[in-house]
C-alpha atoms as a PDB file:
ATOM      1  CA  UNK A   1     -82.529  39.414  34.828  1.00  0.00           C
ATOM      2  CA  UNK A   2     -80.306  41.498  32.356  1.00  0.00           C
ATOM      3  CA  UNK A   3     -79.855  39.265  29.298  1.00  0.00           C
ATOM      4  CA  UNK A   4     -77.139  39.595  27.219  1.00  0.00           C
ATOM      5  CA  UNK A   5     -77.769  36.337  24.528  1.00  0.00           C
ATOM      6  CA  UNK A   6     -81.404  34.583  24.629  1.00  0.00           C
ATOM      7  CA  UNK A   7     -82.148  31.492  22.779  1.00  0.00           C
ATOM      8  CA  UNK A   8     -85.607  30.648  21.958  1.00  0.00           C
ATOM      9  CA  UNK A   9     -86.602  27.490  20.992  1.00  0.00           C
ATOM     10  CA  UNK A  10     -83.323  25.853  19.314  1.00  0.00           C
ATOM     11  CA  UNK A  11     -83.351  22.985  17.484  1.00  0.00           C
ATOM     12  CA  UNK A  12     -80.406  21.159  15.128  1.00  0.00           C
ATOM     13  CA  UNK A  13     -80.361  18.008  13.015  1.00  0.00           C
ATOM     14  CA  UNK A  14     -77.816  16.113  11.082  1.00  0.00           C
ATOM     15  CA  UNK A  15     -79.681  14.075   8.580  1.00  0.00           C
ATOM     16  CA  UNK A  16     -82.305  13.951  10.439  1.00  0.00           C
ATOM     17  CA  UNK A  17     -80.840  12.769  13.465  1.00  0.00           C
ATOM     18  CA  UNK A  18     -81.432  15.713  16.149  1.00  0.00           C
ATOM     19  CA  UNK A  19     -78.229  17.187  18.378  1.00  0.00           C
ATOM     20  CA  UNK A  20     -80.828  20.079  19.894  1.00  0.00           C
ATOM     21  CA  UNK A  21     -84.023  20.336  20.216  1.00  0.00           C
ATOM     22  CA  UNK A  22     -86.501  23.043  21.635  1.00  0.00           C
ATOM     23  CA  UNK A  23     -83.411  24.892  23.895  1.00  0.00           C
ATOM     24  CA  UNK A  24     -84.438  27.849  25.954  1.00  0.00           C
ATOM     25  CA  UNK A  25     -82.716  29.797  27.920  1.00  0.00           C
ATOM     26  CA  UNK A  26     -81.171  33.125  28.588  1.00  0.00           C
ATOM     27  CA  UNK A  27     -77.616  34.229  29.046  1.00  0.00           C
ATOM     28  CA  UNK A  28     -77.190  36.879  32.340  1.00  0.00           C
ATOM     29  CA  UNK A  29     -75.204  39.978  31.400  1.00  0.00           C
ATOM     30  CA  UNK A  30     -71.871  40.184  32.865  1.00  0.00           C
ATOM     31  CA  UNK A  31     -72.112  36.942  34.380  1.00  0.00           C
ATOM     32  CA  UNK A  32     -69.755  33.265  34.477  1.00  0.00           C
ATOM     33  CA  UNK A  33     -72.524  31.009  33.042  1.00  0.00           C
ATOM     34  CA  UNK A  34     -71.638  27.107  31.629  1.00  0.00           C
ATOM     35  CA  UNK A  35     -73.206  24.578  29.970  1.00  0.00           C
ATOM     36  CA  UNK A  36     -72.386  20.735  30.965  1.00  0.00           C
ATOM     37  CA  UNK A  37     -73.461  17.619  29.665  1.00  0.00           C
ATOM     38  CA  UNK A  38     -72.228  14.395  28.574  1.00  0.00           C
ATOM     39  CA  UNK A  39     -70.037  13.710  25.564  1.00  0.00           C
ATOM     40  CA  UNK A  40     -71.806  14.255  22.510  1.00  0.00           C
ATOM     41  CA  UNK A  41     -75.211  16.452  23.351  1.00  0.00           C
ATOM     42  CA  UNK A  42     -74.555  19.017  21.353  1.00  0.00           C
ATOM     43  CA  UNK A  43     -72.206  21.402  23.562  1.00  0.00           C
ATOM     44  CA  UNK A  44     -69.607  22.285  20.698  1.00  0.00           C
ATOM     45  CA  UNK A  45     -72.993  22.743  18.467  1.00  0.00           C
ATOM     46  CA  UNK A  46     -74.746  25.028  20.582  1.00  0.00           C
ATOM     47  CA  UNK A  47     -71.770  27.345  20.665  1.00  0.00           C
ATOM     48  CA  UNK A  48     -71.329  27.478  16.946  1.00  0.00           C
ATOM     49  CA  UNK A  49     -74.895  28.305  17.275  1.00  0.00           C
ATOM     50  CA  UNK A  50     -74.366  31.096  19.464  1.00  0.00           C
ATOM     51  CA  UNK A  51     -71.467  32.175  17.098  1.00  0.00           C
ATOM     52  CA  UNK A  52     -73.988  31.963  13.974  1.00  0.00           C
ATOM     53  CA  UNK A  53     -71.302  29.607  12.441  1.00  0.00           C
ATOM     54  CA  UNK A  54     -74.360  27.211  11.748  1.00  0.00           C
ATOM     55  CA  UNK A  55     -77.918  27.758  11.372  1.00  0.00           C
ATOM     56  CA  UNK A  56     -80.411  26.418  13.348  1.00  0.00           C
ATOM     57  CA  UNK A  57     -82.910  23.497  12.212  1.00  0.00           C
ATOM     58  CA  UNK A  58     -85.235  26.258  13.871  1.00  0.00           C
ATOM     59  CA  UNK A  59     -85.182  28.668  16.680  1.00  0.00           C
ATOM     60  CA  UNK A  60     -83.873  31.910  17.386  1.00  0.00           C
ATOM     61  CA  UNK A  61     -80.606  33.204  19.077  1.00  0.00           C
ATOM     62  CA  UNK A  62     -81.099  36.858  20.086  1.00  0.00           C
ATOM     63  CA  UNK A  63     -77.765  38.937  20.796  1.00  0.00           C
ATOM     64  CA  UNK A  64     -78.823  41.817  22.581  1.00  0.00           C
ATOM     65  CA  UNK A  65     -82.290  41.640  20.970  1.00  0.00           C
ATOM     66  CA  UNK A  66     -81.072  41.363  17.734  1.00  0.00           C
ATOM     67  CA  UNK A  67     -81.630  37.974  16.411  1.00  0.00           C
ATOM     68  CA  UNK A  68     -78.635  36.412  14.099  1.00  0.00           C
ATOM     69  CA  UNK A  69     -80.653  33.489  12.855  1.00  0.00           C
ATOM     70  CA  UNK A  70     -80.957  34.264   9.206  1.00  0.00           C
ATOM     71  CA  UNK A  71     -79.391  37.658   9.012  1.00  0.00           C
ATOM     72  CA  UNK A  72     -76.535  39.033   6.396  1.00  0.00           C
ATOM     73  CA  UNK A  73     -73.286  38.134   6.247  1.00  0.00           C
ATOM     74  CA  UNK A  74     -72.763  41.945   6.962  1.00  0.00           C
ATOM     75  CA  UNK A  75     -75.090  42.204  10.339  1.00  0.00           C
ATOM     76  CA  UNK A  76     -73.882  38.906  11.506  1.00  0.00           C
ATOM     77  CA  UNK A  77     -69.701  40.213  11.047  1.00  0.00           C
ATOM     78  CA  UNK A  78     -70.910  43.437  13.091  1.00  0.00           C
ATOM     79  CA  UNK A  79     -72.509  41.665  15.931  1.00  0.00           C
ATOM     80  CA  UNK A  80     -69.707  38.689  15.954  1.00  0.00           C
ATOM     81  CA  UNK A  81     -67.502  42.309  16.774  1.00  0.00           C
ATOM     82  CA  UNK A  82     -68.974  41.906  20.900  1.00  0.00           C
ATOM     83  CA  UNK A  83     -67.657  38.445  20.932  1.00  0.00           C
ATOM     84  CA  UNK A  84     -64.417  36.753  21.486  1.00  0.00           C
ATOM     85  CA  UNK A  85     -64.100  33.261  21.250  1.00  0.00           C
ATOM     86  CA  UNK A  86     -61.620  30.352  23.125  1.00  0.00           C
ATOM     87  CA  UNK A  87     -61.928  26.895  21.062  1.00  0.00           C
ATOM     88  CA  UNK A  88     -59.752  24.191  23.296  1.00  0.00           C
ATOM     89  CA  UNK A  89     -56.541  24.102  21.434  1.00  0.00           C
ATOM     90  CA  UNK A  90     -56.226  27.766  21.626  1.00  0.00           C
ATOM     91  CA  UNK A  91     -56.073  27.736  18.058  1.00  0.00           C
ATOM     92  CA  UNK A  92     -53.101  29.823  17.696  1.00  0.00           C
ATOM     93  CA  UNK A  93     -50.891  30.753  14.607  1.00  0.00           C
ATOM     94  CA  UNK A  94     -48.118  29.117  14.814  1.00  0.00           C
ATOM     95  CA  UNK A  95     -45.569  31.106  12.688  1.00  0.00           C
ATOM     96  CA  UNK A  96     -46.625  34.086  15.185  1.00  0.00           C
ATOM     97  CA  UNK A  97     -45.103  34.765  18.543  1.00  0.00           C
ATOM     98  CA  UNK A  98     -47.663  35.647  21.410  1.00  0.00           C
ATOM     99  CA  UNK A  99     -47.610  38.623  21.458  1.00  0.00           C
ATOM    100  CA  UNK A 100     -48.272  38.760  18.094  1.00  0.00           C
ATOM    101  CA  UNK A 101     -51.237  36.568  18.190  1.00  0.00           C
ATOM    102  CA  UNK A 102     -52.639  38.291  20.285  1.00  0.00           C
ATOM    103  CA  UNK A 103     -52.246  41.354  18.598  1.00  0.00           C
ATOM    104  CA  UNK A 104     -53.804  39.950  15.478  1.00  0.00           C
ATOM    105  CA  UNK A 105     -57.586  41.099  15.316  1.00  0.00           C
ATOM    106  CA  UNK A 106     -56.316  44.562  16.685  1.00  0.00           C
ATOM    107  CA  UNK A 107     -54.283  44.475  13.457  1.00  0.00           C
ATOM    108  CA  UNK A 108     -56.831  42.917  11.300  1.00  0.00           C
ATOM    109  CA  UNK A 109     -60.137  44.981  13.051  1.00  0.00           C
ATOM    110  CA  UNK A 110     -58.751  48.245  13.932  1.00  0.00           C
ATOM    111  CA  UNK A 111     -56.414  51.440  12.295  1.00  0.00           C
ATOM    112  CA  UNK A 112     -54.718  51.287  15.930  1.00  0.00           C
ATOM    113  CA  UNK A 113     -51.041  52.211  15.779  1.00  0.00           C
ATOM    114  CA  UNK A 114     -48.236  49.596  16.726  1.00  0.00           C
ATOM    115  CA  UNK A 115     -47.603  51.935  20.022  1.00  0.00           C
ATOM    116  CA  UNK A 116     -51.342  51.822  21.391  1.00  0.00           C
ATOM    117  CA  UNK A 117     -51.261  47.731  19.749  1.00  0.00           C
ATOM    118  CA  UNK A 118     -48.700  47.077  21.804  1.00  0.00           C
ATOM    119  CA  UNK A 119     -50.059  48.684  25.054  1.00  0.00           C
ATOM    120  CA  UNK A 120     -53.308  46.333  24.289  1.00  0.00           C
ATOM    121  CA  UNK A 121     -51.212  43.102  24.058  1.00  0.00           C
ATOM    122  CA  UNK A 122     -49.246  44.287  27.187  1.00  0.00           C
ATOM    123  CA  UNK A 123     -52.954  44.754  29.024  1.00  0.00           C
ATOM    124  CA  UNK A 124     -54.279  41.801  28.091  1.00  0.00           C
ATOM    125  CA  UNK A 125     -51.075  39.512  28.239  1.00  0.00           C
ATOM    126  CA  UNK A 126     -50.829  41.118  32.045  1.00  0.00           C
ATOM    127  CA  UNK A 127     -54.692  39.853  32.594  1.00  0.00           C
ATOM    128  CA  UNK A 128     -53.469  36.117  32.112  1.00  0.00           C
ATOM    129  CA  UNK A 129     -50.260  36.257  33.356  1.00  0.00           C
ATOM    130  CA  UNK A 130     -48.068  36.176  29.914  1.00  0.00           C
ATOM    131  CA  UNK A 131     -45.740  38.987  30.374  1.00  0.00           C
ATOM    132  CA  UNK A 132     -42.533  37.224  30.625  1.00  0.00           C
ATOM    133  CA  UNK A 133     -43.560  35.001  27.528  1.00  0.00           C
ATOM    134  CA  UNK A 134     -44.652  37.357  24.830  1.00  0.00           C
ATOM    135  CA  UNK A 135     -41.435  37.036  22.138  1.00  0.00           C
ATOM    136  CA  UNK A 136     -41.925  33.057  22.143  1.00  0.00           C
ATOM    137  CA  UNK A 137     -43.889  31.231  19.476  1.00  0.00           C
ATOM    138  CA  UNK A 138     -46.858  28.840  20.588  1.00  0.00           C
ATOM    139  CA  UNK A 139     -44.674  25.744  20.562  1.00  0.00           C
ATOM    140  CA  UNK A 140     -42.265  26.982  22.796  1.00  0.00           C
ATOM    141  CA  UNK A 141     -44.778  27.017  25.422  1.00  0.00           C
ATOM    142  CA  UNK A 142     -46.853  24.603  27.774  1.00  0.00           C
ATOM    143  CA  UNK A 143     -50.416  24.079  27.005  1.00  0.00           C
ATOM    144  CA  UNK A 144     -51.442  26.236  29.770  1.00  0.00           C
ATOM    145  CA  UNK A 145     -49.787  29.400  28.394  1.00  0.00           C
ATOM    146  CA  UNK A 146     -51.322  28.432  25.016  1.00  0.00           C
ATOM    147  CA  UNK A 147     -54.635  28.760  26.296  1.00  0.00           C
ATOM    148  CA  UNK A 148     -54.016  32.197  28.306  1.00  0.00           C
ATOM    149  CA  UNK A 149     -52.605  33.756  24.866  1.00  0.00           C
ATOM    150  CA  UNK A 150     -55.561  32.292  23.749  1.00  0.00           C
ATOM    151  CA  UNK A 151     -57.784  34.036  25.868  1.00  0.00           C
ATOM    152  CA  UNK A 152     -55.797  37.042  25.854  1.00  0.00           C
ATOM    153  CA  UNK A 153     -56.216  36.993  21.975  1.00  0.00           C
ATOM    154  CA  UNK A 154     -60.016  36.942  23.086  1.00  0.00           C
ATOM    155  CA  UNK A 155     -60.023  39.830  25.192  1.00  0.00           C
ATOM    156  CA  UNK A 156     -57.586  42.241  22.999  1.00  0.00           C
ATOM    157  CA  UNK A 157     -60.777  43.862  21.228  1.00  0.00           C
ATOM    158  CA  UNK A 158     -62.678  44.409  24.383  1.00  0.00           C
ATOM    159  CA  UNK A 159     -65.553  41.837  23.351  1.00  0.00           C
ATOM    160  CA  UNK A 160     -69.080  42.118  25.709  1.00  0.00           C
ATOM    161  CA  UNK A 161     -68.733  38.372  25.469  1.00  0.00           C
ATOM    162  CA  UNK A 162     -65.970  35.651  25.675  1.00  0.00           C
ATOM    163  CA  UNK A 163     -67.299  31.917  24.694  1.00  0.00           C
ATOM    164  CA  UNK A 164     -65.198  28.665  25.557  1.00  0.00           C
ATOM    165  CA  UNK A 165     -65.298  25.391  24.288  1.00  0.00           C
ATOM    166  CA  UNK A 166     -63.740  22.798  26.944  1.00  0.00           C
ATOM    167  CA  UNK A 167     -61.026  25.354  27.655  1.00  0.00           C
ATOM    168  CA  UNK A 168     -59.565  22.840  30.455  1.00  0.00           C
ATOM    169  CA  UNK A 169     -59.183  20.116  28.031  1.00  0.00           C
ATOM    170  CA  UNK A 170     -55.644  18.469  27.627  1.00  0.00           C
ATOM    171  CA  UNK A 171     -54.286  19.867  30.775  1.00  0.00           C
ATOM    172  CA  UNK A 172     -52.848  18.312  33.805  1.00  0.00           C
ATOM    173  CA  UNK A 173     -54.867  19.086  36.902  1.00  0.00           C
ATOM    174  CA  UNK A 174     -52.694  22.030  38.207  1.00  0.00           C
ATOM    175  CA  UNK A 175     -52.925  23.968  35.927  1.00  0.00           C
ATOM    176  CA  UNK A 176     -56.710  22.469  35.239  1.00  0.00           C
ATOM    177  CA  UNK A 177     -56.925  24.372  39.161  1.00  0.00           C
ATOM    178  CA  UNK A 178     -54.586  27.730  38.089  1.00  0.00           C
ATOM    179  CA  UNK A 179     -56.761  28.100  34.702  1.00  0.00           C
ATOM    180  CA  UNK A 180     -60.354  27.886  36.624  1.00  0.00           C
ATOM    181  CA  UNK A 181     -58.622  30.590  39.077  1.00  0.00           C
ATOM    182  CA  UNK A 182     -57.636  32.803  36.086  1.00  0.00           C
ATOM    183  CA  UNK A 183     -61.115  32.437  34.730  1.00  0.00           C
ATOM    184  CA  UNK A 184     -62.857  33.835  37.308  1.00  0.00           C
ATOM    185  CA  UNK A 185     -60.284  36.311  38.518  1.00  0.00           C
ATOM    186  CA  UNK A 186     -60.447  37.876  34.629  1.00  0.00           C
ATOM    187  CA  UNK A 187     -64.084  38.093  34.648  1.00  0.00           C
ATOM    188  CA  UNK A 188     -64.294  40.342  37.537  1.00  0.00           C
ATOM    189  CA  UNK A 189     -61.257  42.293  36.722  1.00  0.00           C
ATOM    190  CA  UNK A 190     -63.531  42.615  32.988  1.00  0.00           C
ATOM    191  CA  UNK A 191     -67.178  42.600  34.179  1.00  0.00           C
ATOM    192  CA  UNK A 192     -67.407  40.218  30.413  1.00  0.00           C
ATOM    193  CA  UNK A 193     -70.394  38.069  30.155  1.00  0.00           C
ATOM    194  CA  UNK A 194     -68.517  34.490  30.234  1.00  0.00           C
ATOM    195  CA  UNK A 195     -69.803  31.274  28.626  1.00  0.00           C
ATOM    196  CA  UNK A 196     -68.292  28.507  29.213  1.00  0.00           C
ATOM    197  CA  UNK A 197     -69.181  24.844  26.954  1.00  0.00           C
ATOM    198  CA  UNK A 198     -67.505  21.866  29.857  1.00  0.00           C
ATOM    199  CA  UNK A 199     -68.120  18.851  31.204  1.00  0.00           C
ATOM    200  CA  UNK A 200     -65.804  19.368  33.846  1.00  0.00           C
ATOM    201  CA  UNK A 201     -68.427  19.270  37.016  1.00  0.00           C
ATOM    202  CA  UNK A 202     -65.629  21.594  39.378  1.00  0.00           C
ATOM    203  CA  UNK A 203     -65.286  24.362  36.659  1.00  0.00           C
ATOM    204  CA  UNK A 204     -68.862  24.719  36.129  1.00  0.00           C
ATOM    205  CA  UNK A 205     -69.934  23.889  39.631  1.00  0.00           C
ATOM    206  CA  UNK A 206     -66.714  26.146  41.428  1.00  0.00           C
ATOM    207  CA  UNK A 207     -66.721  29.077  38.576  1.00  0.00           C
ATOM    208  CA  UNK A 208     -69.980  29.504  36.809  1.00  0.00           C
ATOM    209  CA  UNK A 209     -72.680  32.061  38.463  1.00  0.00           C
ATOM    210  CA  UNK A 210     -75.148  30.213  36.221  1.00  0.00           C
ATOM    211  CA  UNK A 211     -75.231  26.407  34.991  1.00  0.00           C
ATOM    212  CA  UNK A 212     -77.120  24.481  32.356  1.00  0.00           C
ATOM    213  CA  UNK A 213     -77.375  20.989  31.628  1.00  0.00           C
ATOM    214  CA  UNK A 214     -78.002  19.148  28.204  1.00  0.00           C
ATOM    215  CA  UNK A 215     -79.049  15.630  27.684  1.00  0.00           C
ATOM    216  CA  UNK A 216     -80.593  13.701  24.713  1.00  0.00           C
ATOM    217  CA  UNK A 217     -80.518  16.985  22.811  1.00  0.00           C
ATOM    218  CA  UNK A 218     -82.908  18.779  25.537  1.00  0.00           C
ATOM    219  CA  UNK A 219     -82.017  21.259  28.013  1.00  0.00           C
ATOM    220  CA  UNK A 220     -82.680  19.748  31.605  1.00  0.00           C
ATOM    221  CA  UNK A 221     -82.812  23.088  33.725  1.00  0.00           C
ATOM    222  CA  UNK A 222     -80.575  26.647  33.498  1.00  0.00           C
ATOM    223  CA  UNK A 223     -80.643  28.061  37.191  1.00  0.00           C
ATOM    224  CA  UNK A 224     -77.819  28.756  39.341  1.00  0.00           C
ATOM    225  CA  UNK A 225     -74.989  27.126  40.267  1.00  0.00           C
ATOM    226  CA  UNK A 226     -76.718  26.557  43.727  1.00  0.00           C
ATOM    227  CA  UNK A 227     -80.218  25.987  42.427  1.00  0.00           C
ATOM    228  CA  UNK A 228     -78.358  23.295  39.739  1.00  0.00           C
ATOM    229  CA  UNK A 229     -76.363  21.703  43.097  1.00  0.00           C
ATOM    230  CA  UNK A 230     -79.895  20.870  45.172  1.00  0.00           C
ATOM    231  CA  UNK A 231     -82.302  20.091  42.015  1.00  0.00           C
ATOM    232  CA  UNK A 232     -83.447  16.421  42.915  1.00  0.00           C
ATOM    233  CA  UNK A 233     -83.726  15.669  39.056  1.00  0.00           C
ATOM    234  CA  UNK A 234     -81.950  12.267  38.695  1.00  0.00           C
ATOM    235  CA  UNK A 235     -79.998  13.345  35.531  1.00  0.00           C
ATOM    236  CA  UNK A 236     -78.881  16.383  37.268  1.00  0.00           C
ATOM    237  CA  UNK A 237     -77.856  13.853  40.199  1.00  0.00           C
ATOM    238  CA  UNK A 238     -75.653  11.322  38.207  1.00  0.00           C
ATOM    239  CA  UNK A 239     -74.203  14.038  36.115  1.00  0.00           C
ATOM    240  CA  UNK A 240     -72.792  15.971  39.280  1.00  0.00           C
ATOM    241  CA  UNK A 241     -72.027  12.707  41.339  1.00  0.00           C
ATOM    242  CA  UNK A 242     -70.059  10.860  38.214  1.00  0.00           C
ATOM    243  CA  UNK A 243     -71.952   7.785  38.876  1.00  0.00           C
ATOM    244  CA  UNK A 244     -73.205   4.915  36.736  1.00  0.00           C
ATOM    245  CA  UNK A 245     -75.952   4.616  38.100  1.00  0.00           C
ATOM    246  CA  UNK A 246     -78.883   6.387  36.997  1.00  0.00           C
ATOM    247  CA  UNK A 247     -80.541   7.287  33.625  1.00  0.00           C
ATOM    248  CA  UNK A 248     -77.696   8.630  31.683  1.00  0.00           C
ATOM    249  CA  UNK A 249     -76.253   5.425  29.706  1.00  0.00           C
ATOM    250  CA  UNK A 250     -72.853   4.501  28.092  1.00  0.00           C
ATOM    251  CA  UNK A 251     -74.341   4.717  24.863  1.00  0.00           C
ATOM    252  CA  UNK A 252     -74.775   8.852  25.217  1.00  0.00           C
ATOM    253  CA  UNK A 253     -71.479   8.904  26.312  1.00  0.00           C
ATOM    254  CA  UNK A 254     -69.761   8.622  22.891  1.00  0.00           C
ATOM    255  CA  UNK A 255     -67.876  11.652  21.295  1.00  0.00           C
ATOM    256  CA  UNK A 256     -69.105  13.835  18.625  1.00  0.00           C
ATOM    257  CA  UNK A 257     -68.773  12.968  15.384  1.00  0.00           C
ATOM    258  CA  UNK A 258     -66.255  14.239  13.071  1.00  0.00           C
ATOM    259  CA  UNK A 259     -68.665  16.654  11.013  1.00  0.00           C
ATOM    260  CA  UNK A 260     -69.826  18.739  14.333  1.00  0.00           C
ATOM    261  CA  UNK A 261     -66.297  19.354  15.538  1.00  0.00           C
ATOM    262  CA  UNK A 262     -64.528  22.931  15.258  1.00  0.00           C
ATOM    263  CA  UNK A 263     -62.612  24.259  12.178  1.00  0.00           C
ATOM    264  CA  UNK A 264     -58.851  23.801  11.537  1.00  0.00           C
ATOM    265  CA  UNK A 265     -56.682  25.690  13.812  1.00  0.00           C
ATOM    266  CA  UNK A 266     -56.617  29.123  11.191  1.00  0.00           C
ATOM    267  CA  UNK A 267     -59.760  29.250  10.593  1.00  0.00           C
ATOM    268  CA  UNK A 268     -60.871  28.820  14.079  1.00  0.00           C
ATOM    269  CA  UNK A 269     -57.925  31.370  14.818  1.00  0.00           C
ATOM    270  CA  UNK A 270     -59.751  33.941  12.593  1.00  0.00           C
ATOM    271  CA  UNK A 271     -63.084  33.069  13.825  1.00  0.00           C
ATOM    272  CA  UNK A 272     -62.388  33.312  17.639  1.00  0.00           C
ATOM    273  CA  UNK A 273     -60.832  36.456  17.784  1.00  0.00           C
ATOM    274  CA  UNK A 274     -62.046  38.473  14.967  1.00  0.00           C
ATOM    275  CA  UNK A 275     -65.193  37.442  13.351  1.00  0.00           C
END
């Protein structure tokens, strides 16, 4: 298998209490992969992780070989370049129109002229359906569209990667169904190595090429989506039947805490689409 991002042996600890711990797997190249698990194992973590926005208690992340764990600020800003980043609020600017979000790391990361910017934002805001919507500001607009200018705003420099934290979250279950749809059908259109961070069982299960599953800071099993569906381990069981009965508890089911959630909208604006 072509690997695109392989983590070796990741582990992270708040004050000593540990989110990850000894995480292996490996990322297929040009592939939908996603990671489920219950509230509060770590999901959010492991994708800052992946990002190199934290550093691992120990462990490597490899990015086409190259591993970010401990290198320089200027390496790291050079191999964020191949990745483009959805958090789940979209995590727009909200003084900026659409097109002009999207537009922004093209602006920020390249000497591109407004003619060939705006053929980019027209490209991209075609992928996800935005073209009738581009002069209106982020508040003008349904969640939905949010998140496609948010993923077009991922796509506008051509990343070899596009990450997404819970990008289903806070929508109502049509356009749950129309955003799973766009997913997919931008990902083949793209050939982009997709990884998506859910606990929504019919995104994963219906999208993903490739599915993980964490619990109690340990990865259960990475196989495919088919492989993940007939796997007899009872975690993997409960997890995909929503049941309450079985080893995963209430107690694991509580939210992250406060200190292992994302950045403020800018920052995470700046971070997700031009690192």
């Amino acid at each position: 298998m072509d690997s695109i991002i392989s983590v070796r042996d990741l582990a992270k600890s708040y004050g000593g209490h540990a989110i990850l711990d000894g995480i292996d797997f490996d990322l297929p190249r040009g592939k939908i992969s996603a990671m489920m698990g219950p509230s509060g194992t770590g999901k959010s973590v492991l994708l800052r992780l992946l990002i190199g926005l934290e550093r691992p208690t120990r462990g490597h992340v490899l990015v086409d070989d190259e591993d970010i764990v401990g290198m320089r600020e200027h390496d790291l800003y050079r191999v964020r370049r191949k990745m483009g980043v959805l958090f789940q609020d979209g995590a727009l600017f909200g003084s900026l129109t659409l097109a002009d979000n999207i537009a922004f790391p093209i602006r920020e990361h390249t000497r591109k002229n407004e003619e060939e910017i705006r053929r980019i934002v027209t490209e991209k805001a075609g992928l996800v359906g935005l073209l009738d919507h581009l002069e209106k500001y982020p508040g003008q607009v349904s969640g939905g569209m949010r998140k496609r200018a948010g993923l077009a705003r991922a796509l506008a420099l051509d990343p070899e990667i596009v990450l997404f934290d819970e990008p289903d979250s806070g929508l109502d279950p049509v356009r749950v169904a129309y955003l799973h749809e766009l997913i997919k059908e931008t990902q083949e259109g793209t050939e982009t190595t997709f990884f998506i961070i859910t606990h929504n069982i019919p995104l994963a299960m219906g999208t993903a090429d490739y599915v993980g599953l964490l619990y109690r800071s340990k990865l259960v099993r990475f196989a495919t989506a088919d492989e993940i569906d007939n796997d007899r381990n009872p975690v993997i069981k409960q997890f995909l039947a929503g049941s309450a009965e079985g080893p995963i508890g209430m107690d694991e089911m509580a939210e992250e805490d406060d200190t292992r959630k994302q950045p403020a909208p800018e920052g995470e604006a700046r971070i997700a689409t031009a690192p």
